[in-house]
PDB file of N, CA and C in Angstrom:
ATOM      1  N   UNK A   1     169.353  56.731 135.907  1.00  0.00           N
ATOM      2  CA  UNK A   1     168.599  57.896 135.503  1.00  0.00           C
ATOM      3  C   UNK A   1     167.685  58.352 136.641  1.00  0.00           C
ATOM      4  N   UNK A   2     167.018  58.178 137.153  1.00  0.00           N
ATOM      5  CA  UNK A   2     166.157  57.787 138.011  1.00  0.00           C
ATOM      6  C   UNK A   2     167.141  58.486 139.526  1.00  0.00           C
ATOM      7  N   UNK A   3     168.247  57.847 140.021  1.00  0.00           N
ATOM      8  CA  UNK A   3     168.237  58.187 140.965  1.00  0.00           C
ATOM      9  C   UNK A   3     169.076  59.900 140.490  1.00  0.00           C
ATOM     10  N   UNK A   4     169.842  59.665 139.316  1.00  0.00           N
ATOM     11  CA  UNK A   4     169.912  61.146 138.774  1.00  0.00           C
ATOM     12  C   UNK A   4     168.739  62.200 139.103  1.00  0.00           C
ATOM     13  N   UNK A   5     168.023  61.991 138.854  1.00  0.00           N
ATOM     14  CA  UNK A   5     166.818  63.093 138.430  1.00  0.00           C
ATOM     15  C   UNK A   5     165.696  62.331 139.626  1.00  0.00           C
ATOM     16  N   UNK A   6     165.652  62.651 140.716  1.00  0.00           N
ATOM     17  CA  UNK A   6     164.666  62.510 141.582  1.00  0.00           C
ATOM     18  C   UNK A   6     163.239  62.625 141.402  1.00  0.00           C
ATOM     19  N   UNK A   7     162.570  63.581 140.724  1.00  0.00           N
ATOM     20  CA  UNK A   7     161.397  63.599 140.418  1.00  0.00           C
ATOM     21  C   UNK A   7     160.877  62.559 139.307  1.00  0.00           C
ATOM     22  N   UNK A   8     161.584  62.521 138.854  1.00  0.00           N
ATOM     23  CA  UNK A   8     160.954  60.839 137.857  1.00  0.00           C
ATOM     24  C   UNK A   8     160.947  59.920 138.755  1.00  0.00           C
ATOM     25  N   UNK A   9     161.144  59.728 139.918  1.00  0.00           N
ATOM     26  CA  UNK A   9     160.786  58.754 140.748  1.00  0.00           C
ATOM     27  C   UNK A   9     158.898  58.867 141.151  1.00  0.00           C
ATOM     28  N   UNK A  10     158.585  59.766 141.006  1.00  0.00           N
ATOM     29  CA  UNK A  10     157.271  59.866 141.065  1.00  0.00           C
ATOM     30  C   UNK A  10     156.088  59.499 139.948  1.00  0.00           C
ATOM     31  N   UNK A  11     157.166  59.295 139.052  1.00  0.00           N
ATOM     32  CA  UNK A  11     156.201  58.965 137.767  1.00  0.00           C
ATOM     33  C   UNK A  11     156.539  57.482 137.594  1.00  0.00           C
ATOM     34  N   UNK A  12     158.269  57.305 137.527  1.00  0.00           N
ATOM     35  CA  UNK A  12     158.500  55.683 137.067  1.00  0.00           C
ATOM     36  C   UNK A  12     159.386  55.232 138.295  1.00  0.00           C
ATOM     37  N   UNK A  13     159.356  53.782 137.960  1.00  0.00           N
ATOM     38  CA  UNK A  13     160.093  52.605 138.806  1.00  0.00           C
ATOM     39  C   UNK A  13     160.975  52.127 137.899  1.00  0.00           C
ATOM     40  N   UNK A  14     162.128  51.265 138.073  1.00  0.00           N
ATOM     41  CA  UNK A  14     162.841  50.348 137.679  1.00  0.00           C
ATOM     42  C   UNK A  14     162.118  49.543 137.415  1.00  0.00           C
ATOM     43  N   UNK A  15     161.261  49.276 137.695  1.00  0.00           N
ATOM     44  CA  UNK A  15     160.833  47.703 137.378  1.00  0.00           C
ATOM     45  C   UNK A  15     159.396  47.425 136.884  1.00  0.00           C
ATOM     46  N   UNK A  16     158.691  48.763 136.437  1.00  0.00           N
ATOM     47  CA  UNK A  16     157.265  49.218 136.597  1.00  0.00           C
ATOM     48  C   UNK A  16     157.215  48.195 134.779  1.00  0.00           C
ATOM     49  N   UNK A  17     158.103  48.129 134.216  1.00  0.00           N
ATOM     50  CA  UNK A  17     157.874  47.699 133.066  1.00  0.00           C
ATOM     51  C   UNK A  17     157.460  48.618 131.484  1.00  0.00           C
ATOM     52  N   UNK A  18     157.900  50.055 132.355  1.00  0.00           N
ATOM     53  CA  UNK A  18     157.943  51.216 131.237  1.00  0.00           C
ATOM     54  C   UNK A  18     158.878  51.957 131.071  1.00  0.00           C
ATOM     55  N   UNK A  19     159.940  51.073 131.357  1.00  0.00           N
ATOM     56  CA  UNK A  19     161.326  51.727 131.362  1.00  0.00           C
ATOM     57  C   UNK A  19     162.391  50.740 130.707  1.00  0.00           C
ATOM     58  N   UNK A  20     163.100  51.434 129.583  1.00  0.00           N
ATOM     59  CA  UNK A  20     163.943  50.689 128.870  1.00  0.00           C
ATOM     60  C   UNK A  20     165.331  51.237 128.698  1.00  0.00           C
ATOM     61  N   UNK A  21     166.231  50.619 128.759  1.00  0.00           N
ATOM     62  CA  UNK A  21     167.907  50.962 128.656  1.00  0.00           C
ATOM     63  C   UNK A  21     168.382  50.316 127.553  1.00  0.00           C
ATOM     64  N   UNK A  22     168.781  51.360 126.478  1.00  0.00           N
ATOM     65  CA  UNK A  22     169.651  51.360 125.632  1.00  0.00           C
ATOM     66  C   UNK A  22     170.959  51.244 125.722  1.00  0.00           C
ATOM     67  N   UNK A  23     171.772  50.403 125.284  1.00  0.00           N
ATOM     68  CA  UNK A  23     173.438  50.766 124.883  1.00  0.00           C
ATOM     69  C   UNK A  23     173.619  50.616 123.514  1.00  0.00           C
ATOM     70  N   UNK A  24     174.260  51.728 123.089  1.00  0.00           N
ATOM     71  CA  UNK A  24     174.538  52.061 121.295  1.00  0.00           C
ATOM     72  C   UNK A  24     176.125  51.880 121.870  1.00  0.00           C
ATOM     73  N   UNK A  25     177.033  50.874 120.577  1.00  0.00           N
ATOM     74  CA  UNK A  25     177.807  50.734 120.678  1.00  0.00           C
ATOM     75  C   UNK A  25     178.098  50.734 119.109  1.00  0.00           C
ATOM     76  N   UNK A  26     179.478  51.678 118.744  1.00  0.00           N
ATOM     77  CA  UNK A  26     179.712  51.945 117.310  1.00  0.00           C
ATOM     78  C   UNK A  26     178.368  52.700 116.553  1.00  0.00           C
ATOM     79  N   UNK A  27     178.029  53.456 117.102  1.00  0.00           N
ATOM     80  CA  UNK A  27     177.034  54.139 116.323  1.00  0.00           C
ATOM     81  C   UNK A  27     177.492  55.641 115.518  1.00  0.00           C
ATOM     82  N   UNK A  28     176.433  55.898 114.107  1.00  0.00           N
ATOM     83  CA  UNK A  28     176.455  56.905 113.672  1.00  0.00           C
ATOM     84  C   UNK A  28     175.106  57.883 113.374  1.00  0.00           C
ATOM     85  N   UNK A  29     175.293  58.871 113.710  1.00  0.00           N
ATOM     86  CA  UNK A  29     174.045  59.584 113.527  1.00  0.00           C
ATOM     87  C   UNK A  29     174.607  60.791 112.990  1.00  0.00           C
ATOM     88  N   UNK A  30     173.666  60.903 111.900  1.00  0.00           N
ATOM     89  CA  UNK A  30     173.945  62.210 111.187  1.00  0.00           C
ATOM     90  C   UNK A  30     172.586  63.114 110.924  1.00  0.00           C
ATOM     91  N   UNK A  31     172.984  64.415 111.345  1.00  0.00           N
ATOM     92  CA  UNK A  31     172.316  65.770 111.144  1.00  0.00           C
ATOM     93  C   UNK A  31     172.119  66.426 109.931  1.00  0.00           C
ATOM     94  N   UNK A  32     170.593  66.499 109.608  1.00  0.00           N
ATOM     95  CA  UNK A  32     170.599  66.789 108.595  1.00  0.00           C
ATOM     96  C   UNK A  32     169.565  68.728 108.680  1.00  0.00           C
ATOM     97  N   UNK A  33     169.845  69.488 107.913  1.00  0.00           N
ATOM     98  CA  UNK A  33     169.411  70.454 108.122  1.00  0.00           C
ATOM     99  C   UNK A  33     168.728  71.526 106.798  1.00  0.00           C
ATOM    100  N   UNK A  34     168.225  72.454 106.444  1.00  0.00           N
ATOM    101  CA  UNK A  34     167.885  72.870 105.355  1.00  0.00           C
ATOM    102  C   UNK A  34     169.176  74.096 105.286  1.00  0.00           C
ATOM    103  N   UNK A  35     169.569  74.696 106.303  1.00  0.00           N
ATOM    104  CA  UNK A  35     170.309  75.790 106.136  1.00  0.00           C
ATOM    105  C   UNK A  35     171.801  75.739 106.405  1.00  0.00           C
ATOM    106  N   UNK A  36     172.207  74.139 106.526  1.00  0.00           N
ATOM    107  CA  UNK A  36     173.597  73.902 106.603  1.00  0.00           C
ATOM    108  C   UNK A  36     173.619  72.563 106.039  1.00  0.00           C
ATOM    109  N   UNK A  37     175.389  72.413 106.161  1.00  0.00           N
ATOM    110  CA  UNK A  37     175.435  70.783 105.456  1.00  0.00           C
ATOM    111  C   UNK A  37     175.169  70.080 106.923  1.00  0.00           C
ATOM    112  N   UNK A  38     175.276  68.954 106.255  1.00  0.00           N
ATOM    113  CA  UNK A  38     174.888  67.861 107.381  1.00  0.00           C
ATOM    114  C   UNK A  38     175.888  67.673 108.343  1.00  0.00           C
ATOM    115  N   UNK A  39     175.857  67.277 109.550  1.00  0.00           N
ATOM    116  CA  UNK A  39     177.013  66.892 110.771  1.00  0.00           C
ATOM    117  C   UNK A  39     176.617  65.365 110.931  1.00  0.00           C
ATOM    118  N   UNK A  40     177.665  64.389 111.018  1.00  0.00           N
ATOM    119  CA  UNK A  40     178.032  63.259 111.058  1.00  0.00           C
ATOM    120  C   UNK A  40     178.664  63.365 112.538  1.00  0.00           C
ATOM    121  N   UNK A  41     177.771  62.580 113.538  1.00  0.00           N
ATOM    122  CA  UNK A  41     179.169  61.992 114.925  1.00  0.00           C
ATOM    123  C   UNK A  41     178.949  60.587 115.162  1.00  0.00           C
ATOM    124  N   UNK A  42     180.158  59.883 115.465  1.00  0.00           N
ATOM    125  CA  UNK A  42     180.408  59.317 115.841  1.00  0.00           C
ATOM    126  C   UNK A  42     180.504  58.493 117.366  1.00  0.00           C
ATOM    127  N   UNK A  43     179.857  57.787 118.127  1.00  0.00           N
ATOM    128  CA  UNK A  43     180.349  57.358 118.989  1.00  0.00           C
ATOM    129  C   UNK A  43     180.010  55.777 119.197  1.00  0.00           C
TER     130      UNK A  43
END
């Protein structure tokens, strides 16, 4: 991320201890809305 996006190098480090990495594996998240039905994805 970090070396993606260059200017967050000015705010964070790898190793500063305020930086965390997620991996979602088999996940579902669903969208919920007042003016439509809901969207379900998958990944």
């Amino acid at each position: 991320m970090l070396d993606a996006n260059p200017v967050l190098k000015e705010m964070y480090a790898a190793d500063d201890g305020n930086c965390e990495v997620l991996y979602l594996k088999d996940a579902t998240a669903t969208f919920y809305s007042f003016t439509s039905a809901p969207k379900t994805v998958k990944f």
